[in-house]
PDB file of N, CA and C in Angstrom:
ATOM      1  N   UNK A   1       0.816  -1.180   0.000  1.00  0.00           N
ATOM      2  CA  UNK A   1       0.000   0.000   0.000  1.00  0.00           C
ATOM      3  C   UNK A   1       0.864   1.249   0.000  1.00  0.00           C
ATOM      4  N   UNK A   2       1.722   1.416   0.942  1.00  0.00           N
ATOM      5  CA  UNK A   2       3.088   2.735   0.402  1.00  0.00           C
ATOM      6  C   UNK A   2       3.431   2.809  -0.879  1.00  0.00           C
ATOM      7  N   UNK A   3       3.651   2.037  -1.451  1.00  0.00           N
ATOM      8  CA  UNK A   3       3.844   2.256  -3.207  1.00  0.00           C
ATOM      9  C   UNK A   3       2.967   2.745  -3.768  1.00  0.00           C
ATOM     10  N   UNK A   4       1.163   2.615  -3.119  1.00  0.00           N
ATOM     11  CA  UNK A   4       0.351   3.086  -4.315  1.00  0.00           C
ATOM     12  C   UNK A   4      -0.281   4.287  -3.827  1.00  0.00           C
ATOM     13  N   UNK A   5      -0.240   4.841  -2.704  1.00  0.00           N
ATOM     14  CA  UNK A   5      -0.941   5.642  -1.802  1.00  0.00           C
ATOM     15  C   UNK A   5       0.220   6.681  -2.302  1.00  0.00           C
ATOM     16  N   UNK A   6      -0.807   7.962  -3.016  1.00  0.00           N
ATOM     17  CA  UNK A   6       0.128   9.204  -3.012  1.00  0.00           C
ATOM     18  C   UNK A   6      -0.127  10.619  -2.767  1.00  0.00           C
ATOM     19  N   UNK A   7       0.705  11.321  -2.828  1.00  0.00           N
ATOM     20  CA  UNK A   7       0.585  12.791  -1.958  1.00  0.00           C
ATOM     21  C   UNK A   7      -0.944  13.100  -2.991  1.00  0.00           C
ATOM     22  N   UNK A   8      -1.958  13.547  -2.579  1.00  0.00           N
ATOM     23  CA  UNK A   8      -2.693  14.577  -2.648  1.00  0.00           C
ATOM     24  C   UNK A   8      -3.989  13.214  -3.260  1.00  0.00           C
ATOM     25  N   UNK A   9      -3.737  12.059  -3.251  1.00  0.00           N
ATOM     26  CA  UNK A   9      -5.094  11.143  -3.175  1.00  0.00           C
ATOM     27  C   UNK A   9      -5.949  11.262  -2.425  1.00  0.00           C
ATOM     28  N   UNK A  10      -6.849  10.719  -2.884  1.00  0.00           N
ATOM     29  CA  UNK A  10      -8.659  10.509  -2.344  1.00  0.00           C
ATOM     30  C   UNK A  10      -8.277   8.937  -2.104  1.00  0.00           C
ATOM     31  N   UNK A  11      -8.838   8.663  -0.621  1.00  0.00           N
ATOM     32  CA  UNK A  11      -8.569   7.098  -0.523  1.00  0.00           C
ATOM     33  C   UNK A  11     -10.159   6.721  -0.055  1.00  0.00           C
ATOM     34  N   UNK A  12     -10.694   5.476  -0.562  1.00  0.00           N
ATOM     35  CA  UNK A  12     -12.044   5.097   0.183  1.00  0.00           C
ATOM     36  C   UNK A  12     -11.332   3.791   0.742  1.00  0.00           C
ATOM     37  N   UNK A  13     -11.575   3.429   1.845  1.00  0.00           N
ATOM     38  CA  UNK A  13     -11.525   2.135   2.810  1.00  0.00           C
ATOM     39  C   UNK A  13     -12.811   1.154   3.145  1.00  0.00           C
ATOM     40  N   UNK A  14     -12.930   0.185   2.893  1.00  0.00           N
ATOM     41  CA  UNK A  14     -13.854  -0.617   3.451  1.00  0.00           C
ATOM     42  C   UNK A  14     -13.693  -1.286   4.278  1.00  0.00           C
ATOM     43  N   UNK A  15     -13.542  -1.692   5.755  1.00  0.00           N
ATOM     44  CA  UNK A  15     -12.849  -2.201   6.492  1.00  0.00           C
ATOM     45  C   UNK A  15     -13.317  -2.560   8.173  1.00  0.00           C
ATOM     46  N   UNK A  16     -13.349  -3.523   8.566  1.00  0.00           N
ATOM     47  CA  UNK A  16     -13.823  -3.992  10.047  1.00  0.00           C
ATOM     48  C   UNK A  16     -12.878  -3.361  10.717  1.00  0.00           C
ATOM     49  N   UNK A  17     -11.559  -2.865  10.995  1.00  0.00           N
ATOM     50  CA  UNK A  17     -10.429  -3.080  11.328  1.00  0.00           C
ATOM     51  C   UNK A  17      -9.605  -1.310  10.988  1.00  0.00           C
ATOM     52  N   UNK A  18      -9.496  -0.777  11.753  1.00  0.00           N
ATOM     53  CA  UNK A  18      -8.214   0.394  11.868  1.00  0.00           C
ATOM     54  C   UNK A  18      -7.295   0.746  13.270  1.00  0.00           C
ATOM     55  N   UNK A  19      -6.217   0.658  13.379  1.00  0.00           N
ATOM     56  CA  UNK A  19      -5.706   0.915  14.326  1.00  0.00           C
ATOM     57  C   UNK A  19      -4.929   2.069  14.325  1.00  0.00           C
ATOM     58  N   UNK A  20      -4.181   2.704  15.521  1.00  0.00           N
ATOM     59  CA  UNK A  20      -3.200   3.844  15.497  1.00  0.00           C
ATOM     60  C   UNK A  20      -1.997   3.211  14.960  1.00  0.00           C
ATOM     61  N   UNK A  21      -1.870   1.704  14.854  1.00  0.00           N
ATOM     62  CA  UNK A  21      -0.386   1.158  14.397  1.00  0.00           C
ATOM     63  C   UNK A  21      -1.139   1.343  13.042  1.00  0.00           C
ATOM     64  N   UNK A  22      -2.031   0.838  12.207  1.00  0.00           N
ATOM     65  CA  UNK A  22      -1.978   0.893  10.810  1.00  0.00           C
ATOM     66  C   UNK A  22      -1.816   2.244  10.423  1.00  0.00           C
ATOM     67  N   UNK A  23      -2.348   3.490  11.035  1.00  0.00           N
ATOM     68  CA  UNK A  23      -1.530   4.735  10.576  1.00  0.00           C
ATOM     69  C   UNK A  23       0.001   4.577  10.637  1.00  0.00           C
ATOM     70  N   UNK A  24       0.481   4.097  12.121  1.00  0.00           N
ATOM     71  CA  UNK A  24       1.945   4.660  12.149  1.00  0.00           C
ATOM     72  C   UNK A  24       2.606   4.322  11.267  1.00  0.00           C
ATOM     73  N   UNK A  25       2.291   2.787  10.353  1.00  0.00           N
ATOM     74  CA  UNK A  25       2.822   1.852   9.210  1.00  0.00           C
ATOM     75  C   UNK A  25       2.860   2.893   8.374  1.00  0.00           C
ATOM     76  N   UNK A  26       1.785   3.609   7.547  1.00  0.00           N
ATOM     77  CA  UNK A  26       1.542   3.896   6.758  1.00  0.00           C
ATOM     78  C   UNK A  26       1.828   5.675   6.463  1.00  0.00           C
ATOM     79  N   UNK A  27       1.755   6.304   7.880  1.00  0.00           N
ATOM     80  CA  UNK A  27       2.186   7.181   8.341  1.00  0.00           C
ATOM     81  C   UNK A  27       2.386   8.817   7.111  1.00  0.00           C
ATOM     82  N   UNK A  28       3.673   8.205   6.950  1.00  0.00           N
ATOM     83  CA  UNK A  28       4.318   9.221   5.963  1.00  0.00           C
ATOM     84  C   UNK A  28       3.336   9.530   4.519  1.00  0.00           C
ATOM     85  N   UNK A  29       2.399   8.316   4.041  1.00  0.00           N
ATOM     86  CA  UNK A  29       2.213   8.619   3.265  1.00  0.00           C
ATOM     87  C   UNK A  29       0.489   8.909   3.161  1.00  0.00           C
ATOM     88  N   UNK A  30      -0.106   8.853   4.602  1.00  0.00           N
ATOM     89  CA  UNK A  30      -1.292   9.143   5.048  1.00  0.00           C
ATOM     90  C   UNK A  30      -1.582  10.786   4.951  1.00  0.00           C
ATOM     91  N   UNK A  31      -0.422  10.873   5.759  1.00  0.00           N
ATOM     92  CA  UNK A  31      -0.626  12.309   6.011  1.00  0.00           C
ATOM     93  C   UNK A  31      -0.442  13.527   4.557  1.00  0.00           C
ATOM     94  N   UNK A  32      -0.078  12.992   3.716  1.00  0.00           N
ATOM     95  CA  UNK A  32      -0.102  13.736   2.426  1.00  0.00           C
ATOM     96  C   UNK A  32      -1.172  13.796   1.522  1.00  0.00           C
ATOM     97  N   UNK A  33      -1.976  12.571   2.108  1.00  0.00           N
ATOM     98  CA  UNK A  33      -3.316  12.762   1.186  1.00  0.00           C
ATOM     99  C   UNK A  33      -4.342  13.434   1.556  1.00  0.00           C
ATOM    100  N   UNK A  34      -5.117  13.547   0.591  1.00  0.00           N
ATOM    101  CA  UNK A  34      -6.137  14.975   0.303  1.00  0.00           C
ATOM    102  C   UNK A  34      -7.344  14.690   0.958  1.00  0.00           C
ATOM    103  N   UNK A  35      -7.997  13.370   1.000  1.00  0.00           N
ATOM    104  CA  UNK A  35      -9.299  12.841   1.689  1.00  0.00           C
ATOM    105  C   UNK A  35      -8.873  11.115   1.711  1.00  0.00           C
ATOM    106  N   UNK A  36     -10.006  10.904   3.294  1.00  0.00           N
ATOM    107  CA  UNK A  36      -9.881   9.938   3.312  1.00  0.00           C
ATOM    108  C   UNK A  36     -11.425   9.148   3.329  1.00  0.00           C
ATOM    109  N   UNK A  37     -11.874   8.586   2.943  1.00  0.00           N
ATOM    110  CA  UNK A  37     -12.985   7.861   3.347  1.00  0.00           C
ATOM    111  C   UNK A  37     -13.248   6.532   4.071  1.00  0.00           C
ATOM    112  N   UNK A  38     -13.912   6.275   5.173  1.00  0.00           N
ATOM    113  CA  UNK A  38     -13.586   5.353   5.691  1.00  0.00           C
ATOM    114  C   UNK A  38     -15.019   4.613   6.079  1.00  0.00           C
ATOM    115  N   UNK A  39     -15.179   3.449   5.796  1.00  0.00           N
ATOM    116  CA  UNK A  39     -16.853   2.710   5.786  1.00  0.00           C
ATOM    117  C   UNK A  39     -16.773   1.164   6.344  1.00  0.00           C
ATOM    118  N   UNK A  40     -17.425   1.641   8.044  1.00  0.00           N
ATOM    119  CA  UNK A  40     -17.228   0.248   8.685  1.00  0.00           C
ATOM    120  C   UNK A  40     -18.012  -0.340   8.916  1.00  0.00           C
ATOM    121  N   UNK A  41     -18.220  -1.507   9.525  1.00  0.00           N
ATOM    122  CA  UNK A  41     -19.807  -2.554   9.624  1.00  0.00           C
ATOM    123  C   UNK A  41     -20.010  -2.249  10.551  1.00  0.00           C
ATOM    124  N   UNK A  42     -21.552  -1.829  10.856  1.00  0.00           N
ATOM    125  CA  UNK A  42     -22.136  -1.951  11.949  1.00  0.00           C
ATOM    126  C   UNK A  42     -22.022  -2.544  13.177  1.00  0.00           C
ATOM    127  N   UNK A  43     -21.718  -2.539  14.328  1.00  0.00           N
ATOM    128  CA  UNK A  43     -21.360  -2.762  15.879  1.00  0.00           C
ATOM    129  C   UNK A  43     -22.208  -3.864  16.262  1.00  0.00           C
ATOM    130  N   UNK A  44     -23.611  -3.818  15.588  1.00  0.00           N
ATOM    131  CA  UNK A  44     -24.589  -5.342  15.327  1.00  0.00           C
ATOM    132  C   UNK A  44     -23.765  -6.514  14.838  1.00  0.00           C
ATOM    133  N   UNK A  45     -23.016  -6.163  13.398  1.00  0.00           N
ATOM    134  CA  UNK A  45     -22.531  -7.326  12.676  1.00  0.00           C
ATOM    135  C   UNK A  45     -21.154  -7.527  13.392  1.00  0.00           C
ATOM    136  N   UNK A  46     -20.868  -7.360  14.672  1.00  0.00           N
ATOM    137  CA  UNK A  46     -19.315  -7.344  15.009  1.00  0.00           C
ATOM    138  C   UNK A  46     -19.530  -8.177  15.759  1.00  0.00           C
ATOM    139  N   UNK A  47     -20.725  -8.461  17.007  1.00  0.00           N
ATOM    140  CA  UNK A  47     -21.425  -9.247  17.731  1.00  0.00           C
ATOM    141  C   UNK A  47     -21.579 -10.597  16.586  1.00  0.00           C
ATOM    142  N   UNK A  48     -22.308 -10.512  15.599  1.00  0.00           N
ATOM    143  CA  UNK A  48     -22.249 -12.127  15.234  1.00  0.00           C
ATOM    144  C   UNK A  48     -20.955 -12.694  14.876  1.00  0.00           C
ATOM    145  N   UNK A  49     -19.782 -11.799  14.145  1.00  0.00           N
ATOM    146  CA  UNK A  49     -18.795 -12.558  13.743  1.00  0.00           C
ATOM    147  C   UNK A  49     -17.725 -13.201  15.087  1.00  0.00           C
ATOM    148  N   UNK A  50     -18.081 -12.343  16.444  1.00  0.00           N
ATOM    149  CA  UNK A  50     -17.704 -13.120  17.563  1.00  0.00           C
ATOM    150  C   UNK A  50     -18.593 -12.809  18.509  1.00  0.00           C
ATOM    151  N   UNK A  51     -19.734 -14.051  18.470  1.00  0.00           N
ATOM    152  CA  UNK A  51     -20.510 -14.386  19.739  1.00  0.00           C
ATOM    153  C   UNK A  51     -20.281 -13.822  20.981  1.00  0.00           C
ATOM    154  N   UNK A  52     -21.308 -13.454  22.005  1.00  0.00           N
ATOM    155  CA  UNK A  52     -20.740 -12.922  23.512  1.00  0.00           C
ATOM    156  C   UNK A  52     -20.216 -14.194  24.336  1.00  0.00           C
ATOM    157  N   UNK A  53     -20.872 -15.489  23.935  1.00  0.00           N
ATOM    158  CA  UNK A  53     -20.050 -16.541  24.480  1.00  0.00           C
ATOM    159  C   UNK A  53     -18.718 -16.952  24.161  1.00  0.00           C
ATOM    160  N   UNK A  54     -18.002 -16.398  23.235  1.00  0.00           N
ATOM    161  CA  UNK A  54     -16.808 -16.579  22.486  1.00  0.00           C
ATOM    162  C   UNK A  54     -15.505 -15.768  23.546  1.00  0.00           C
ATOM    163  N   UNK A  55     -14.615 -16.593  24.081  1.00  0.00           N
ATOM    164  CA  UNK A  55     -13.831 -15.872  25.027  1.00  0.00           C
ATOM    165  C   UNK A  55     -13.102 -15.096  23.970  1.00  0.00           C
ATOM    166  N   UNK A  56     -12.616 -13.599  24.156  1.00  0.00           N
ATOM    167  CA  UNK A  56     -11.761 -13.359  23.571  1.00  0.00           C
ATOM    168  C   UNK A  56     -10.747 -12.739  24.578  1.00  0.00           C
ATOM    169  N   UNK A  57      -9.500 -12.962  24.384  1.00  0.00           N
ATOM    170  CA  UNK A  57      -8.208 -12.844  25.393  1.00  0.00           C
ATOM    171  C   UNK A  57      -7.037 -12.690  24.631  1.00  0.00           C
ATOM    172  N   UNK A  58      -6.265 -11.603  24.733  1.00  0.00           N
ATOM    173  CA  UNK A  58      -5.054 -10.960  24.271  1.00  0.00           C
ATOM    174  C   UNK A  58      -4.252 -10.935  25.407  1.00  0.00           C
ATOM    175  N   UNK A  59      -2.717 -11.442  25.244  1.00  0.00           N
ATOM    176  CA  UNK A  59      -1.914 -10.320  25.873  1.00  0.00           C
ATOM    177  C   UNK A  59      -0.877  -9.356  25.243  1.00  0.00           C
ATOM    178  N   UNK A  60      -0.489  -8.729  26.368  1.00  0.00           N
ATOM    179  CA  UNK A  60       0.496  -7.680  25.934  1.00  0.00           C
ATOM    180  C   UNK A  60       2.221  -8.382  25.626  1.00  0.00           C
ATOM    181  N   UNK A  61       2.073  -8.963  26.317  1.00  0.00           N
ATOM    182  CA  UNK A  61       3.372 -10.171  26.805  1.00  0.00           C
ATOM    183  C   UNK A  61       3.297 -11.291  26.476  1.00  0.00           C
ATOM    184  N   UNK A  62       4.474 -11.950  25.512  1.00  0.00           N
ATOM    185  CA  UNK A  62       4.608 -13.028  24.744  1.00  0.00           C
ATOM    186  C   UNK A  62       4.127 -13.142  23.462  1.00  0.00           C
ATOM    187  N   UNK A  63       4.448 -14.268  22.997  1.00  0.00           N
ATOM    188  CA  UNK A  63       4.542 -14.595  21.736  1.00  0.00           C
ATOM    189  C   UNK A  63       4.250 -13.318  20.556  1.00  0.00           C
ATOM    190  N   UNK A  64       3.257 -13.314  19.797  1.00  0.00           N
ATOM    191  CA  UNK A  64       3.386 -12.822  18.812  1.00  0.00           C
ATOM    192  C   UNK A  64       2.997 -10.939  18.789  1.00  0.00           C
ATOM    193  N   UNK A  65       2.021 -11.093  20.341  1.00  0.00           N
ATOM    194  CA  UNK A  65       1.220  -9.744  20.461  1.00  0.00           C
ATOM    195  C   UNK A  65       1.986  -9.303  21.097  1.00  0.00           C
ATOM    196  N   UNK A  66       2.974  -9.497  21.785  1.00  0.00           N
ATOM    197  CA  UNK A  66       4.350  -8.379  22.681  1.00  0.00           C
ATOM    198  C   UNK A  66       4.227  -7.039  21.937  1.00  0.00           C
ATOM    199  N   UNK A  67       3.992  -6.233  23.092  1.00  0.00           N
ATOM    200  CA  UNK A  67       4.269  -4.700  22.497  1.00  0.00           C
ATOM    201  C   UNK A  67       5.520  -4.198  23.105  1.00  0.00           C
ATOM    202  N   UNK A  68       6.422  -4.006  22.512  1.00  0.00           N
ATOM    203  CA  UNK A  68       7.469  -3.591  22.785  1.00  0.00           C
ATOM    204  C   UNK A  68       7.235  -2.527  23.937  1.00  0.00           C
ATOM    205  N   UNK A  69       8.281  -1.716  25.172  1.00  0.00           N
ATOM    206  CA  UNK A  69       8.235  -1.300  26.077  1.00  0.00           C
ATOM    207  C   UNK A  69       8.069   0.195  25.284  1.00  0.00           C
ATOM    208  N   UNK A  70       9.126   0.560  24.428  1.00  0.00           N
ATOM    209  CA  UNK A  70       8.888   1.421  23.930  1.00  0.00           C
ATOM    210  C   UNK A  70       7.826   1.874  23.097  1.00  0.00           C
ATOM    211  N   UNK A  71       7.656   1.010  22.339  1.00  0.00           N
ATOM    212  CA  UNK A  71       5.687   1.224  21.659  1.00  0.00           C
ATOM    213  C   UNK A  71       4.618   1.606  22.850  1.00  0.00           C
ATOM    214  N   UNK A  72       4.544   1.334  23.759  1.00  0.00           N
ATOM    215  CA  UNK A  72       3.795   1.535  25.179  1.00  0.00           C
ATOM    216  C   UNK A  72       4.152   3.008  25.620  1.00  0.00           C
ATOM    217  N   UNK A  73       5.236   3.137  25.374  1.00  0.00           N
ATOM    218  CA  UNK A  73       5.834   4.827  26.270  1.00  0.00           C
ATOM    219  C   UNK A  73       5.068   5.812  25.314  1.00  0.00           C
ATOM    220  N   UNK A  74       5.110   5.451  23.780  1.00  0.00           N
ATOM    221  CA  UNK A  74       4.734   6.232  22.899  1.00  0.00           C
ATOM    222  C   UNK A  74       3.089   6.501  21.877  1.00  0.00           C
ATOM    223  N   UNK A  75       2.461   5.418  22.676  1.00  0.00           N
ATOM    224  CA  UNK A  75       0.915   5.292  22.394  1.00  0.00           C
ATOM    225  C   UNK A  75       0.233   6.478  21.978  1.00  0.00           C
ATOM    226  N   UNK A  76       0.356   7.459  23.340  1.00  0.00           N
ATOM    227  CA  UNK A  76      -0.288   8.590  23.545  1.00  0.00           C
ATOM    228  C   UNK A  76      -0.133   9.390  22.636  1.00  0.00           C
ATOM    229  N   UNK A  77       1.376   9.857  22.238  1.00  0.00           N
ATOM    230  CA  UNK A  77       1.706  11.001  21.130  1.00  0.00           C
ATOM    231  C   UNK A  77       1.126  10.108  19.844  1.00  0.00           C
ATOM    232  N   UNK A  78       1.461   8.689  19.574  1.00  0.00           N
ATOM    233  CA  UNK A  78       0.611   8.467  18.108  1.00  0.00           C
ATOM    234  C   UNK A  78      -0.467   8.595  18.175  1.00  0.00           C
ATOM    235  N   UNK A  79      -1.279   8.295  19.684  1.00  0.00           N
ATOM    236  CA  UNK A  79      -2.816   8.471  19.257  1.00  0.00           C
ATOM    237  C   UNK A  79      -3.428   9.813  18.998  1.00  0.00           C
ATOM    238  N   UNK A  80      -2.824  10.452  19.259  1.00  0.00           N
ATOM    239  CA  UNK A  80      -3.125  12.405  19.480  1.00  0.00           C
ATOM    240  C   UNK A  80      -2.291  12.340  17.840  1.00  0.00           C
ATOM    241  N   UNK A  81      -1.749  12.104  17.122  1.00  0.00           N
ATOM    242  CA  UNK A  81      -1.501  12.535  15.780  1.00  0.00           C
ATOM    243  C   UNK A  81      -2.598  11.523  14.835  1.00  0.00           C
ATOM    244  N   UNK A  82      -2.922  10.174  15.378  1.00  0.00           N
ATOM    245  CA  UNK A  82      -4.036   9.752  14.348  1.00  0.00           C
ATOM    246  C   UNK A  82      -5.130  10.284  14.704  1.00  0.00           C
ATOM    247  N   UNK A  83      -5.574  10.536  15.913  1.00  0.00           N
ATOM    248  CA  UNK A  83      -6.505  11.735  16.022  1.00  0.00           C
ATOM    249  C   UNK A  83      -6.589  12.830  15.140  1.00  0.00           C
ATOM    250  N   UNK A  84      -5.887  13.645  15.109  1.00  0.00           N
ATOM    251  CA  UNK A  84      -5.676  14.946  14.712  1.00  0.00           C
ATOM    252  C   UNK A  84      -5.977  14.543  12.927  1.00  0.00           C
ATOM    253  N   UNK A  85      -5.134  13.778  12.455  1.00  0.00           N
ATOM    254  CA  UNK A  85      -5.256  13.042  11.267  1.00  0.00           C
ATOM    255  C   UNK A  85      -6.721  13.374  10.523  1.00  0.00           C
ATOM    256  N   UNK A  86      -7.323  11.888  11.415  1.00  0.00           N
ATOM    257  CA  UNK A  86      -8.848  11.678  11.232  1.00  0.00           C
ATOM    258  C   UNK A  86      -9.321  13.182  11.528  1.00  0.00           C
ATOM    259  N   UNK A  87      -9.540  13.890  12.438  1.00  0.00           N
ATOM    260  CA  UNK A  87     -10.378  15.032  12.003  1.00  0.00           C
ATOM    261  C   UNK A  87     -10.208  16.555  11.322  1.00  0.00           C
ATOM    262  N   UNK A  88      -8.752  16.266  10.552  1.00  0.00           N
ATOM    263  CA  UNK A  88      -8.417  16.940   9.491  1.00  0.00           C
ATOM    264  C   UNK A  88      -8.875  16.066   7.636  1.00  0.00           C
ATOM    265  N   UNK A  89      -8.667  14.709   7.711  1.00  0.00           N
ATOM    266  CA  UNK A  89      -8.656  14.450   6.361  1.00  0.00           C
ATOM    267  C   UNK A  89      -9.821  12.995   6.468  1.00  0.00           C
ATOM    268  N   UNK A  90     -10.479  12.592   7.601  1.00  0.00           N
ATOM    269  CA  UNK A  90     -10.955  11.254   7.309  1.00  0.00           C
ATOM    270  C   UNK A  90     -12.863  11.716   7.307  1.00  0.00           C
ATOM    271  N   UNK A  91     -13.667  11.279   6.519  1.00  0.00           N
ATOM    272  CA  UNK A  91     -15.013  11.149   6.831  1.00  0.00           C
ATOM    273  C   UNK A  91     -15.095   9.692   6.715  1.00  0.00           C
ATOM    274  N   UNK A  92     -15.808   9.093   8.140  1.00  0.00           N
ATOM    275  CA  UNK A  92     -16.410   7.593   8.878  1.00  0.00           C
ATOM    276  C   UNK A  92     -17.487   7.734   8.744  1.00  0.00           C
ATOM    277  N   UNK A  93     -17.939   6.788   7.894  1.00  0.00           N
ATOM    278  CA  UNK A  93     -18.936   6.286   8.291  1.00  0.00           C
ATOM    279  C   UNK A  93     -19.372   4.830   8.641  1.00  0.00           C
ATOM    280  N   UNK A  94     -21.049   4.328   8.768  1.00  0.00           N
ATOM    281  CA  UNK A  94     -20.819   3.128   9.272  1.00  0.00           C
ATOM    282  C   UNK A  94     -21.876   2.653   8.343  1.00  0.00           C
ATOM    283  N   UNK A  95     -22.051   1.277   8.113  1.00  0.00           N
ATOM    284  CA  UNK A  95     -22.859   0.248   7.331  1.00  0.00           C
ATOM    285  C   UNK A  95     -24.020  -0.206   8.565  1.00  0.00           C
ATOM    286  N   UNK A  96     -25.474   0.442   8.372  1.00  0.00           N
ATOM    287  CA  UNK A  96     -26.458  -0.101   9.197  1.00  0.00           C
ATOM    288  C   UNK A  96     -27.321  -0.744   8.814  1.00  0.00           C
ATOM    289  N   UNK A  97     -27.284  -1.088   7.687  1.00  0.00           N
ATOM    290  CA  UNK A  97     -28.956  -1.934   7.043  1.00  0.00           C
ATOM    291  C   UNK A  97     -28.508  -3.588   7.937  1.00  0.00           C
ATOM    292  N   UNK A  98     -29.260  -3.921   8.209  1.00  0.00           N
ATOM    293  CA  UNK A  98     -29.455  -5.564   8.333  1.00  0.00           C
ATOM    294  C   UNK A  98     -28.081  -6.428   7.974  1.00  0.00           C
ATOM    295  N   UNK A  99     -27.478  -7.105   8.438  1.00  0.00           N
ATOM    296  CA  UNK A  99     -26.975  -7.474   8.184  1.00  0.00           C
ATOM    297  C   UNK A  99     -26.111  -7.473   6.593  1.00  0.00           C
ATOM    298  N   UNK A 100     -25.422  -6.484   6.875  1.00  0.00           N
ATOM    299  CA  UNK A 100     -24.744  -5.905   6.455  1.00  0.00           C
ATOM    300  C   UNK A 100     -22.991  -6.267   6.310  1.00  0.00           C
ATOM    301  N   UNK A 101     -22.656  -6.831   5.179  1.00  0.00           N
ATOM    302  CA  UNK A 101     -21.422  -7.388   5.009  1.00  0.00           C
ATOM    303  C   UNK A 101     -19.977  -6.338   5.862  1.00  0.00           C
ATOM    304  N   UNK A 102     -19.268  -7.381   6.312  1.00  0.00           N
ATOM    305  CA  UNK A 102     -18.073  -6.560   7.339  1.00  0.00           C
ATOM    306  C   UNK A 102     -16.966  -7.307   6.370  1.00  0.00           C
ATOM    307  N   UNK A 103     -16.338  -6.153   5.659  1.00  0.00           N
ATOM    308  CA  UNK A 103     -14.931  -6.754   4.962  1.00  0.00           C
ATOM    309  C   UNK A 103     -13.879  -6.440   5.518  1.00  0.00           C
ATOM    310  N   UNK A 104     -13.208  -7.410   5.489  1.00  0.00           N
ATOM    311  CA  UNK A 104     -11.415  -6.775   6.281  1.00  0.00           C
ATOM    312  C   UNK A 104     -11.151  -6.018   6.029  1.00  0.00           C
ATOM    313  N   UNK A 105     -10.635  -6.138   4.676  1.00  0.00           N
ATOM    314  CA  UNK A 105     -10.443  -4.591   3.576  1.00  0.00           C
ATOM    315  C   UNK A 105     -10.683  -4.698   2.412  1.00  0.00           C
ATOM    316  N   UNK A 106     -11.028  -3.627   2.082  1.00  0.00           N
ATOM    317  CA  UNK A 106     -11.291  -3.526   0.697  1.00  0.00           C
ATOM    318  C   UNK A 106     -10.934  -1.775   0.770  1.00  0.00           C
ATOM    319  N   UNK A 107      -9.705  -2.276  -0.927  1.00  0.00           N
ATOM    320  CA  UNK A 107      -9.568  -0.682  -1.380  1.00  0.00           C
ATOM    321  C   UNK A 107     -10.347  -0.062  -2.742  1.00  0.00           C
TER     322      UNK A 107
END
């Protein structure tokens, strides 16, 4: 996506899924574009794809999800710049009709 994403694009997103790390990835070349559009599934369809009986459990520590000590010190300042981001260049919206398809991504 850095190769195709360029200064002064219009981007539309379809997507279950955004984090402050997928900005920081993408970062340099976010912040040069002109608009962003962003279109997520409904908070209904997030419940069926994981049940309330479905344990879900992360940690911070070990194997693959370790967040480095330093990624932790620095959360705050990325989240206050993808903030700032989103309410300079992003319009969200959300998918409410009925069951309503949730795509990972789509560009």
């Amino acid at each position: 996506m850095k190769e195709h994403i360029t200064a002064g694009a219009k981007l539309s997103f379809v997507s279950a899924y955004f984090t402050i790390y997928a900005y920081e990835k993408l970062r340099d070349q976010l912040d040069e574009i002109k608009h962003f559009d962003f279109l997520f599934g409904d908070s209904g369809n997030v419940d069926k794809l994981n049940p309330k009986d479905t344990k879900m459990e992360f940690s911070i520590v070990g194997d693959k999800l370790e967040i480095p000590l330093e990624k932790r010190l620095t959360q705050r300042g990325l989240a206050e710049a993808c903030a700032k981001w989103i309410q300079e260049k992003v319009d969200i919206r959300s998918l409410t009709a009925p069951d309503s398809p949730i795509a990972k991504c789509i560009i």
